[in-house]
C-alpha atoms as a PDB file:
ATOM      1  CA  UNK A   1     -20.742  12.709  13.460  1.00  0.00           C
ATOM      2  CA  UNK A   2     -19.166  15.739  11.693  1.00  0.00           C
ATOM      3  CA  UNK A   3     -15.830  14.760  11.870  1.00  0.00           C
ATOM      4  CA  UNK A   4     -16.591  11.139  10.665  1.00  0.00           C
ATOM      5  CA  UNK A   5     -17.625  12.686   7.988  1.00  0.00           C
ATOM      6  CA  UNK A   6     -15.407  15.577   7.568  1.00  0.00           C
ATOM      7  CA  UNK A   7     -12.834  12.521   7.857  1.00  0.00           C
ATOM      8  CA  UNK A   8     -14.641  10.041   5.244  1.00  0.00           C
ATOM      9  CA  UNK A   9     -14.792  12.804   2.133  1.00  0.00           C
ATOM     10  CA  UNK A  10     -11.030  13.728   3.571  1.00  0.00           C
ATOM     11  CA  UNK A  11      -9.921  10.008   2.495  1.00  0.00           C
ATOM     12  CA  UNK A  12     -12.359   9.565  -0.889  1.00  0.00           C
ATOM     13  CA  UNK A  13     -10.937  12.644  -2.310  1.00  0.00           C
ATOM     14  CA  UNK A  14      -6.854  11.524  -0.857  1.00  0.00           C
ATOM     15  CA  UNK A  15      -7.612   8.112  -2.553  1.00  0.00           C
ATOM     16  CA  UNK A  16      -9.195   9.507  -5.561  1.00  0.00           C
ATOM     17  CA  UNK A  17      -5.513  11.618  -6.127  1.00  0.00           C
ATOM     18  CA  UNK A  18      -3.348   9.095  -4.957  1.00  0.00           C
ATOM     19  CA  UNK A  19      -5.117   6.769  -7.751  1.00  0.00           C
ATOM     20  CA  UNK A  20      -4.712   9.219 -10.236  1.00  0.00           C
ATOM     21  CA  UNK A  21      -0.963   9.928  -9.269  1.00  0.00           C
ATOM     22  CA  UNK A  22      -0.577   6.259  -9.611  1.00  0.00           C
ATOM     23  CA  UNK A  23      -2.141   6.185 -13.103  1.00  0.00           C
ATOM     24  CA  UNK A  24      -0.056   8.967 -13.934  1.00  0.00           C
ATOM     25  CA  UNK A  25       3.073   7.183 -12.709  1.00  0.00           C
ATOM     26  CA  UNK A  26       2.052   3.739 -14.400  1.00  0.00           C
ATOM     27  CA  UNK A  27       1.591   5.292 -18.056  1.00  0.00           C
ATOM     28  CA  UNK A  28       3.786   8.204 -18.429  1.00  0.00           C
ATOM     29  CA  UNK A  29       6.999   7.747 -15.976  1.00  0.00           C
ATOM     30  CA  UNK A  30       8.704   4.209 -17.349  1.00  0.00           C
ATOM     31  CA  UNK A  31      12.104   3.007 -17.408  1.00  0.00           C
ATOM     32  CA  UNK A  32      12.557   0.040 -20.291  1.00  0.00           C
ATOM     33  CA  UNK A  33      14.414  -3.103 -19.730  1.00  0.00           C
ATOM     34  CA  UNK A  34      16.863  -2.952 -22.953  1.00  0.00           C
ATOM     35  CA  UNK A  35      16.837  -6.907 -22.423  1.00  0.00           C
ATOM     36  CA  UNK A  36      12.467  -7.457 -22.547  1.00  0.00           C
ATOM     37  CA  UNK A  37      11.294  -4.086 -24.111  1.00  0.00           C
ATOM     38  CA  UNK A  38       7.812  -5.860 -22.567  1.00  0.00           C
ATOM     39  CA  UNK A  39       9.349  -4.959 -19.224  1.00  0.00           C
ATOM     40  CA  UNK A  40       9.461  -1.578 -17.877  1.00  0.00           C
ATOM     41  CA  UNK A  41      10.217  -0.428 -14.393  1.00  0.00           C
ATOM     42  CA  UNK A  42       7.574   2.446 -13.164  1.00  0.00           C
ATOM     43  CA  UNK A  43       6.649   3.740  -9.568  1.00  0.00           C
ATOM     44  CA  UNK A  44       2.911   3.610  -9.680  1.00  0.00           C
ATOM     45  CA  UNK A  45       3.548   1.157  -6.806  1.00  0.00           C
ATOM     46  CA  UNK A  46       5.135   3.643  -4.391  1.00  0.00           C
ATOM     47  CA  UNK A  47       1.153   5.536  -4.444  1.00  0.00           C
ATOM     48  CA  UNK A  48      -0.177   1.962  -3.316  1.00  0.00           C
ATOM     49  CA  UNK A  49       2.829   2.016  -0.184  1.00  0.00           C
ATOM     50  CA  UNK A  50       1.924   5.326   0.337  1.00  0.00           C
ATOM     51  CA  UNK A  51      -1.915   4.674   0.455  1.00  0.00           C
ATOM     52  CA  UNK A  52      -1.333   1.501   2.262  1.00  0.00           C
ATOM     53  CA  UNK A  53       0.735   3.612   5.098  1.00  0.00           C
ATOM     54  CA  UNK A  54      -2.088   5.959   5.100  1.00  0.00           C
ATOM     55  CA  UNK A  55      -5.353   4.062   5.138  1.00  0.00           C
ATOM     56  CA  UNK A  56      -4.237   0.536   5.377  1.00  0.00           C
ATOM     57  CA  UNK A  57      -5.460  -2.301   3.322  1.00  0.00           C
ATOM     58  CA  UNK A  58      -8.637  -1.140   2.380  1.00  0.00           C
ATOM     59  CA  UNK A  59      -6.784   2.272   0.935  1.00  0.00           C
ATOM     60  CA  UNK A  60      -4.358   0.166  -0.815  1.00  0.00           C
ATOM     61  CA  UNK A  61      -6.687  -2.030  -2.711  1.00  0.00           C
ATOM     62  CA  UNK A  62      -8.678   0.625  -4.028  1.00  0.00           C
ATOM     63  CA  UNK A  63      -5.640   2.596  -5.447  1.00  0.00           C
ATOM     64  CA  UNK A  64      -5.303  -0.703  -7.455  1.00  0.00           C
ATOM     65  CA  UNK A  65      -8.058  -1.425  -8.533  1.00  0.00           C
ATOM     66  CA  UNK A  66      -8.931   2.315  -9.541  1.00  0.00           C
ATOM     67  CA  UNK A  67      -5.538   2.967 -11.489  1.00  0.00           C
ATOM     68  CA  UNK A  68      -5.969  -0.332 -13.060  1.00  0.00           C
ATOM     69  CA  UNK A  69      -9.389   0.886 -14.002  1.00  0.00           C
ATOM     70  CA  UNK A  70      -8.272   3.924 -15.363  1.00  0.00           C
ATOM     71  CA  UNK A  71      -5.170   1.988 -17.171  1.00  0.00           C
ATOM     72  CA  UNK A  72      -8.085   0.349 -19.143  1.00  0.00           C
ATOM     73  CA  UNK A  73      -9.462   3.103 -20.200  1.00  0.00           C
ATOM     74  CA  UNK A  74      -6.670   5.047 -21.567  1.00  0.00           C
ATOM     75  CA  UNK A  75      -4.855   1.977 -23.029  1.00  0.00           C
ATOM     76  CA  UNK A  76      -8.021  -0.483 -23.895  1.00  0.00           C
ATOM     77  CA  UNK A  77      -7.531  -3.995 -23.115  1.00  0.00           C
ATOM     78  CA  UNK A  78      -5.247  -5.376 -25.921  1.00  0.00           C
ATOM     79  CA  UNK A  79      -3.558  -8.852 -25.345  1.00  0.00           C
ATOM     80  CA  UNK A  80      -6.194  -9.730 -23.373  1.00  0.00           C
ATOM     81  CA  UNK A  81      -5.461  -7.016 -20.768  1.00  0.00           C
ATOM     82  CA  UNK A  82      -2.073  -8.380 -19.911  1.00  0.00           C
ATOM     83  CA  UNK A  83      -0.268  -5.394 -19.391  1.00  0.00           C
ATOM     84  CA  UNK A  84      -3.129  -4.291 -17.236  1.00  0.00           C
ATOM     85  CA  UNK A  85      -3.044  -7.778 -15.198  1.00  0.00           C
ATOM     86  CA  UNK A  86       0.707  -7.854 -14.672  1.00  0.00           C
ATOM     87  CA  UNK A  87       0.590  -4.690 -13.407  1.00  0.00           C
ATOM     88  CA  UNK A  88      -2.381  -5.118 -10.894  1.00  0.00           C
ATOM     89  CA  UNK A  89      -0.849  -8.433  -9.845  1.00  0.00           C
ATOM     90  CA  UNK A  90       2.212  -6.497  -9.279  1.00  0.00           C
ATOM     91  CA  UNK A  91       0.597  -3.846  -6.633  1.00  0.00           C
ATOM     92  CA  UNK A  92      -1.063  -6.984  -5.031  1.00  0.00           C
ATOM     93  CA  UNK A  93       2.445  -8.799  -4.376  1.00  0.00           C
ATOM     94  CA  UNK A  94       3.361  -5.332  -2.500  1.00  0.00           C
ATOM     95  CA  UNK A  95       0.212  -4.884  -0.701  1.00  0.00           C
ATOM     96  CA  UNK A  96       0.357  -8.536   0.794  1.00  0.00           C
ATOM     97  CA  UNK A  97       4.256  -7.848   1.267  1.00  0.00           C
ATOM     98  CA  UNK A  98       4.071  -4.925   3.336  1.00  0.00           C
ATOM     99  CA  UNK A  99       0.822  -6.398   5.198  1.00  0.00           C
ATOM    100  CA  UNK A 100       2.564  -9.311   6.381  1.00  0.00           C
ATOM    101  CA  UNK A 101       5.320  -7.541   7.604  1.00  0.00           C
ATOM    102  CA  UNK A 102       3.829  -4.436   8.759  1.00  0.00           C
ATOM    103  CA  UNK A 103       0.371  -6.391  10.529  1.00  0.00           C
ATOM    104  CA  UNK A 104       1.181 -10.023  11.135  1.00  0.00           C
ATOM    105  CA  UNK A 105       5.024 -10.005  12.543  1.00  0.00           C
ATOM    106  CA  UNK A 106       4.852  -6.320  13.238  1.00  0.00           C
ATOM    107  CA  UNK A 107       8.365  -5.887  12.061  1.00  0.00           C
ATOM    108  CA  UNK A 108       7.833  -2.147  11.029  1.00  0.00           C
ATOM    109  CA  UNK A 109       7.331  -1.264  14.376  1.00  0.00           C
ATOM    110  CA  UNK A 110      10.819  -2.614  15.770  1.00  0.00           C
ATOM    111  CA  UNK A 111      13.491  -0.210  14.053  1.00  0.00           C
ATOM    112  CA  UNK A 112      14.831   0.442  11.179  1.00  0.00           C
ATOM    113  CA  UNK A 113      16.521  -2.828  11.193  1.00  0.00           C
ATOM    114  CA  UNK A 114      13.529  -4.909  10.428  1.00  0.00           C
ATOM    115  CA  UNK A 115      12.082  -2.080   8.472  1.00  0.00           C
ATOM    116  CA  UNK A 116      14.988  -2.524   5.880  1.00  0.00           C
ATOM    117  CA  UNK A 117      14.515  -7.073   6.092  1.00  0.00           C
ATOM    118  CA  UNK A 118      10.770  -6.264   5.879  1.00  0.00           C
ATOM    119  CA  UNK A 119      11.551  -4.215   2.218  1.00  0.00           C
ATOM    120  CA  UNK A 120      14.090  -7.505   1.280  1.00  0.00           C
ATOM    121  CA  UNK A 121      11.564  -9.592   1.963  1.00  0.00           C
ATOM    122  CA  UNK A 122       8.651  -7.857   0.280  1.00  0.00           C
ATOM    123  CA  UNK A 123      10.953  -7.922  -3.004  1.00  0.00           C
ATOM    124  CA  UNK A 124      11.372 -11.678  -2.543  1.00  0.00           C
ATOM    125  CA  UNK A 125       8.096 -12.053  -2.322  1.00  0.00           C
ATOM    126  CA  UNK A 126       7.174  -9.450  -5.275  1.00  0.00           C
ATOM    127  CA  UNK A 127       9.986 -11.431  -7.181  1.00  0.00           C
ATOM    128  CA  UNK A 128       8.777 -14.608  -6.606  1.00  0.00           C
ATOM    129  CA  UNK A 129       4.977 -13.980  -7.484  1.00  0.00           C
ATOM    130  CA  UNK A 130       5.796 -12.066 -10.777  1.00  0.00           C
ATOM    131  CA  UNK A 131       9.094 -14.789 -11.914  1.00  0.00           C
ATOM    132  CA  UNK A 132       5.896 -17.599 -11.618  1.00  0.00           C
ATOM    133  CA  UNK A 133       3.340 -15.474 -13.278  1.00  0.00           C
ATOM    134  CA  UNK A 134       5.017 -14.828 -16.348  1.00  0.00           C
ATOM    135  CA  UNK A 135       6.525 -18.195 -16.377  1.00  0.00           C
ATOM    136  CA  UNK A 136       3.086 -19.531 -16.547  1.00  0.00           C
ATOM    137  CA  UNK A 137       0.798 -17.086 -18.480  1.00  0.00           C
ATOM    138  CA  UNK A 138       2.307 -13.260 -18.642  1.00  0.00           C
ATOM    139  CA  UNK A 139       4.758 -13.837 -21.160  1.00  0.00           C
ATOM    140  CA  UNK A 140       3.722 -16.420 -23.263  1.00  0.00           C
ATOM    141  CA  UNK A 141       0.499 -14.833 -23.911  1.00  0.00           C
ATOM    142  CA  UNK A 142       1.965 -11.472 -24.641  1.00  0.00           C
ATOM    143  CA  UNK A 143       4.528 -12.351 -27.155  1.00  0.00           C
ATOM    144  CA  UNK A 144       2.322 -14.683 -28.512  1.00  0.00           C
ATOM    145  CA  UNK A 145      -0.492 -12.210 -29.034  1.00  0.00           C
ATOM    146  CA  UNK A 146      -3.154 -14.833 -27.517  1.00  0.00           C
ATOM    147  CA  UNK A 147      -3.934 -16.250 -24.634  1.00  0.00           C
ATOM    148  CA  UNK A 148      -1.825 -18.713 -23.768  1.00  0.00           C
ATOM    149  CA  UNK A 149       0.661 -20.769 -20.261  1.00  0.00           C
ATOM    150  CA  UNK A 150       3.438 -22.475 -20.257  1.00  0.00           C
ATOM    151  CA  UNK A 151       1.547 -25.995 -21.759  1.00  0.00           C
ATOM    152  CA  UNK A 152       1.708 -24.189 -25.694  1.00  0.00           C
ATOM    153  CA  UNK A 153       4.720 -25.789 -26.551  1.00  0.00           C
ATOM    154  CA  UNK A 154       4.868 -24.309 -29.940  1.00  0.00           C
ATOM    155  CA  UNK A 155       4.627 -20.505 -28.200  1.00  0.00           C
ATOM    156  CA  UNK A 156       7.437 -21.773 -25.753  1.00  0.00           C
ATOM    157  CA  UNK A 157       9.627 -23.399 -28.488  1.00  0.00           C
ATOM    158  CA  UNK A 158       9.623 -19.784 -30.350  1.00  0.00           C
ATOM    159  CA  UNK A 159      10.311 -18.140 -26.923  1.00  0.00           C
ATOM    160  CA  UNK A 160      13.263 -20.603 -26.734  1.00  0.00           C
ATOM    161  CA  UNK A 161      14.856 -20.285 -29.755  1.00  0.00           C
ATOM    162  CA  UNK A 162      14.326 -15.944 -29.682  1.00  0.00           C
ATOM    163  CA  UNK A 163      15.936 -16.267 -26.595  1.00  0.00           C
ATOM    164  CA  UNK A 164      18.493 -18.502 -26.516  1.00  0.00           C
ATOM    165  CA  UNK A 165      21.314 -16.627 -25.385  1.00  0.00           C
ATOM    166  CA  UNK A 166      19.935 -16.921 -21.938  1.00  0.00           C
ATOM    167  CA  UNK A 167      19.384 -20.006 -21.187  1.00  0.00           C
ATOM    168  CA  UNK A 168      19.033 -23.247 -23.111  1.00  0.00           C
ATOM    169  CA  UNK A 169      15.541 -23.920 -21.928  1.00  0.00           C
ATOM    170  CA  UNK A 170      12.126 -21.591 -20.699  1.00  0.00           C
ATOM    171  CA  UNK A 171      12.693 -22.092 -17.120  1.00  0.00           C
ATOM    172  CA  UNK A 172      16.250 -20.976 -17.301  1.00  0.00           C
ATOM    173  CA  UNK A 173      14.896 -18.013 -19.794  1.00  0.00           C
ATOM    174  CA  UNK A 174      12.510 -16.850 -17.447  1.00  0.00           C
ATOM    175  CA  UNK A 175      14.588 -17.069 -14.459  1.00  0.00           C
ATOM    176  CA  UNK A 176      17.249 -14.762 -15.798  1.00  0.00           C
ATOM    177  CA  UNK A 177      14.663 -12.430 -18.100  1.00  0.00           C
ATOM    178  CA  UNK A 178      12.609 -12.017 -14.359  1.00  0.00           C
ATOM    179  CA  UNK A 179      14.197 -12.405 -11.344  1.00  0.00           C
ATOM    180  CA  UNK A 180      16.950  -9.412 -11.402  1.00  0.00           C
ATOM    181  CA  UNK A 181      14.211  -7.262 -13.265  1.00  0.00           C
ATOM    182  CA  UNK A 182      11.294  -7.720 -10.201  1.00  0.00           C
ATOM    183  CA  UNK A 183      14.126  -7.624  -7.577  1.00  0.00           C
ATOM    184  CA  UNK A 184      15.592  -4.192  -9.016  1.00  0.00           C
ATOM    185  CA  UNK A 185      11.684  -2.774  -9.680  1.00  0.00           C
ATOM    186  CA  UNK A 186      11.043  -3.793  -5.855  1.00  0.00           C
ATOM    187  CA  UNK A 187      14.413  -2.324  -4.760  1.00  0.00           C
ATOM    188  CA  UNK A 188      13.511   1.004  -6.639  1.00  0.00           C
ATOM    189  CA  UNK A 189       9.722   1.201  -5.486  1.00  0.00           C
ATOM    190  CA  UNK A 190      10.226   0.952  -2.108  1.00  0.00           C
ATOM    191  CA  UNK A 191      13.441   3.435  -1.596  1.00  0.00           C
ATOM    192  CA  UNK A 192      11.815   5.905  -3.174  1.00  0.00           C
ATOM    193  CA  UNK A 193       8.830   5.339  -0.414  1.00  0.00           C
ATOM    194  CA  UNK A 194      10.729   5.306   2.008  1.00  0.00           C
ATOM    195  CA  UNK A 195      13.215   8.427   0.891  1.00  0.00           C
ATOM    196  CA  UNK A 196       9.951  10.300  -0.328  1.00  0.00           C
ATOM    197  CA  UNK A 197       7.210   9.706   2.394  1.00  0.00           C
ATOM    198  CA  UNK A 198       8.859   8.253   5.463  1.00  0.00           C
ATOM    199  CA  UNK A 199      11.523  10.619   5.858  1.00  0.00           C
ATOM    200  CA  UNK A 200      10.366  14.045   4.401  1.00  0.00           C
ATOM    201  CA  UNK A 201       6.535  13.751   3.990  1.00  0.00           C
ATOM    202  CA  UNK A 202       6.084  11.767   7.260  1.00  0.00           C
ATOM    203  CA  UNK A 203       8.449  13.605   9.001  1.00  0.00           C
ATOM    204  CA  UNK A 204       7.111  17.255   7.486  1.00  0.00           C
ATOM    205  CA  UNK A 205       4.039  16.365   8.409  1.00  0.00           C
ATOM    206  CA  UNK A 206       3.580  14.462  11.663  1.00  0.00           C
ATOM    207  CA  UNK A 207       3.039  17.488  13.637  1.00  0.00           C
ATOM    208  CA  UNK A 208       0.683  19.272  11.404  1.00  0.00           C
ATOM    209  CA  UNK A 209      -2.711  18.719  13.235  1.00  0.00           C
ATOM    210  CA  UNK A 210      -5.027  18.419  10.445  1.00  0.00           C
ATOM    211  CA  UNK A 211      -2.142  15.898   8.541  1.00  0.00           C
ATOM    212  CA  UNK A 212      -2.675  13.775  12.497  1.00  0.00           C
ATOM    213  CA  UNK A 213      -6.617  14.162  13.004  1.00  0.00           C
ATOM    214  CA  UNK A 214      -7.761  12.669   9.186  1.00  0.00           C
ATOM    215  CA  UNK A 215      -4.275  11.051   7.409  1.00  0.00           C
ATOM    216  CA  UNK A 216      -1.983   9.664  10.130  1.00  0.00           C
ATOM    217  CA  UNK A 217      -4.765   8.939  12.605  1.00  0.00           C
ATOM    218  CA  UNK A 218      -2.723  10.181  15.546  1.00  0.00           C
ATOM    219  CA  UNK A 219      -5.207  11.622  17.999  1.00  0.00           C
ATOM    220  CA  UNK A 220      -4.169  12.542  21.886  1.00  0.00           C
ATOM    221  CA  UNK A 221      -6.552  11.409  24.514  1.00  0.00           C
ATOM    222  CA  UNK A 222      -6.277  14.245  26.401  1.00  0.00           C
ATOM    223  CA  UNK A 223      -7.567  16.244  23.585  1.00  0.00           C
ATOM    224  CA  UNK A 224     -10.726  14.141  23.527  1.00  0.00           C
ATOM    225  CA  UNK A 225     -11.527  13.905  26.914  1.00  0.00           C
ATOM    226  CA  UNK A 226     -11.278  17.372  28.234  1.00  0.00           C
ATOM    227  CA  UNK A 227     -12.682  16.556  31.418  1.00  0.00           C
ATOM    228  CA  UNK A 228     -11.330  12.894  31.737  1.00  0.00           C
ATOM    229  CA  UNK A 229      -9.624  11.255  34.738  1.00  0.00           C
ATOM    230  CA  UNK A 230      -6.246  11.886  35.345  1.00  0.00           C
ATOM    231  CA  UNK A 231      -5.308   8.322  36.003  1.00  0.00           C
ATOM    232  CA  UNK A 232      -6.402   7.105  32.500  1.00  0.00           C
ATOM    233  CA  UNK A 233      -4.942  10.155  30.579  1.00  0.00           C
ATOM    234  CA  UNK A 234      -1.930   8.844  32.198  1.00  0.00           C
ATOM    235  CA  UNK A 235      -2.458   5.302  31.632  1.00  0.00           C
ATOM    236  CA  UNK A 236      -3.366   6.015  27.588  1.00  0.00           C
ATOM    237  CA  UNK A 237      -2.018   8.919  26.114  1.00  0.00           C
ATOM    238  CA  UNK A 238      -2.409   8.180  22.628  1.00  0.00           C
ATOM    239  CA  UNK A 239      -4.039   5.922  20.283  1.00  0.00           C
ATOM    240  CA  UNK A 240      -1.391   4.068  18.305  1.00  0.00           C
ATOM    241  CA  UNK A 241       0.463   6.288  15.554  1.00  0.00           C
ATOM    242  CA  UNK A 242      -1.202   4.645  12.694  1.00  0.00           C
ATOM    243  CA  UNK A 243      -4.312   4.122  13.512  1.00  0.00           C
ATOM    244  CA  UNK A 244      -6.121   1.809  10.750  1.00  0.00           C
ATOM    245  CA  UNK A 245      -8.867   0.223  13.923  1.00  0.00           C
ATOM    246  CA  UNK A 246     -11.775   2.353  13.606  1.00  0.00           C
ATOM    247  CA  UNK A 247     -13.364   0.201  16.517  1.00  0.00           C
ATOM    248  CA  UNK A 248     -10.454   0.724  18.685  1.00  0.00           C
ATOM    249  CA  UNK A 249     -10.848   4.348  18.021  1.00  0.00           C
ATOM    250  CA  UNK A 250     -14.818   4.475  18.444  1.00  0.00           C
ATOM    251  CA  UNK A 251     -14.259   2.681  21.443  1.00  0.00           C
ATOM    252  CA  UNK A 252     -11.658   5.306  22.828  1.00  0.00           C
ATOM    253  CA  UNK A 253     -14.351   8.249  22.126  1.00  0.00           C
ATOM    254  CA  UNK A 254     -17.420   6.393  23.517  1.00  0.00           C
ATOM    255  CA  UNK A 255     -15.125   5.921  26.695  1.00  0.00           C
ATOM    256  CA  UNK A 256     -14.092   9.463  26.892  1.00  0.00           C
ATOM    257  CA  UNK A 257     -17.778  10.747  26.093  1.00  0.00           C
ATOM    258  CA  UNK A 258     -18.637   8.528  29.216  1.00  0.00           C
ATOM    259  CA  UNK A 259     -16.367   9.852  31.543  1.00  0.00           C
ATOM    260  CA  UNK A 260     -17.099  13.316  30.667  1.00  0.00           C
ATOM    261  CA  UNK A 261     -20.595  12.661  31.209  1.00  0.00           C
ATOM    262  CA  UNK A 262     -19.800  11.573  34.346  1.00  0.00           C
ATOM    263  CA  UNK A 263     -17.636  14.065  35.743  1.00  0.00           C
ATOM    264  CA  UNK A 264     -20.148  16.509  34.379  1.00  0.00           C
ATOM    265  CA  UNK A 265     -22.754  14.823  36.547  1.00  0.00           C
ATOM    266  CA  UNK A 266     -20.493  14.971  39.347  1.00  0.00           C
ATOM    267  CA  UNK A 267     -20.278  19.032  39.003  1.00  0.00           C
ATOM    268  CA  UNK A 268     -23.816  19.093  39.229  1.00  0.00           C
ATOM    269  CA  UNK A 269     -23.982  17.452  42.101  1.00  0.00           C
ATOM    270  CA  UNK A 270     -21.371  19.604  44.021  1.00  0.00           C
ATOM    271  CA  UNK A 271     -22.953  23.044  42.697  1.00  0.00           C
ATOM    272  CA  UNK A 272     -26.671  21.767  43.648  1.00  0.00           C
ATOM    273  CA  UNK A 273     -27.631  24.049  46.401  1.00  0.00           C
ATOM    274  CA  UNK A 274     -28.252  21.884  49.779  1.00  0.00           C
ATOM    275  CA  UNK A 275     -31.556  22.034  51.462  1.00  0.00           C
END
């Protein structure tokens, strides 16, 4: 009960920095787009990989939300919170990314071969979700000032003619204003994840005990079950690396609290003095 705790407050307080990092990131570290000055590249989406990697979806979403939240309060809402929806739709096209690829096909698990598809595909997919978002609301409503989609054709006829030197119509505009931007942005997010945490704050880290019992999630069986039998400590060393199952893990620990009560019962029995 202690260490569920001990490990709850352990990932409120890592999520409540890792949101603020990410708020930091998302207002004060920017590179502009000298083609859309609306478009800036920042790594406040690296703190939701990060948090994803660490607590899974759950962990993820809440850096989101929460920096989003915060992003509202230190900007206001303006344009009918555009910047601040763009941006949260933004972390949401990497968090379903990276949970396709990481928990449906498993492909982070199968080298670094798949791990480098799984980040081409996750910038498709950002790429993709972002190139249709704008072309429907994001951008017309932000150079507009109003709300307003694709259907204001006097919005879209000003976009058109501001714009003209790339492309002759808004589809063609968008497609070249959007598609190398979000495919760069998703390029840059997730090297720096996987530069920064997978090989030097994963690899630091992994072997630091208190980094494996409440971030990581790696905990030995053996250490658990002090007493266990030999045959299962064989049979299941560890609980996977990652481990985002809390039932899997609670059932592990009910297991290994049976078995030592058992082989604690069986000690009794062998040092009860026979009549």
């Amino acid at each position: 009960m202690k260490r569920n705790i001990s490990q709850i407050i352990t990932r409120m307080t890592t999520i409540a920095i890792l949101s603020a990092l990410g708020t930091v990131l998302m207002l004060f570290v920017k590179i502009p787009n000298p083609i859309s000055p609306w478009l800036e590249i920042e790594f406040s989406d690296t703190i939701i990989l990060v948090g994803y990697a660490l607590y899974g979806l759950p962990g993820a979403l809440s850096i989101a939300l929460i920096k989003t939240f915060f992003s509202f309060l230190y900007q206001g809402v303006g344009y009918f919170a555009i910047g601040q929806i763009a941006a949260l739709l933004t972390s949401l096209s990497f968090i379903l990314g990276i949970y396709i690829f990481s928990r449906v096909l498993h492909w982070f698990k199968k080298g670094l071969k798949y791990r480098i598809l799984s980040y081409v595909f996750i910038g498709i997919i950002v790429t993709v979700i972002m190139t249709v978002a704008n072309f429907i609301f994001i951008t017309p409503t932000f150079i507009s000032g109003q709300w307003a989609t694709f259907y204001n054709s006097d919005i879209i006829a000003g976009i058109e003619r501001d714009y003209a030197e790339y492309g002759s119509n808004y589809v063609l505009i968008t497609i070249v204003l959007y598609v190398p931007f979000n495919l760069v942005k998703a390029f840059i997010v997730q090297f720096v994840y996987e530069i920064v945490f997978n090989r030097l704050i994963f690899v630091l880290f992994k072997n630091n005990d208190f980094v494996q019992k409440y971030f990581i999630g790696t905990i030995e069986k053996k250490k658990i079950c002090s007493n266990g039998n030999k045959k299962n400590r064989k049979k299941n060393k560890k609980v996977p690396d990652i481990c985002r199952d809390e039932c899997e893990l609670n059932s592990l620990l009910e297991s290994c609290k049976k078995e030592d009560n058992k082989q604690e019962k069986i000690s009794k029995n062998k040092n009860r003095p026979r009549k």
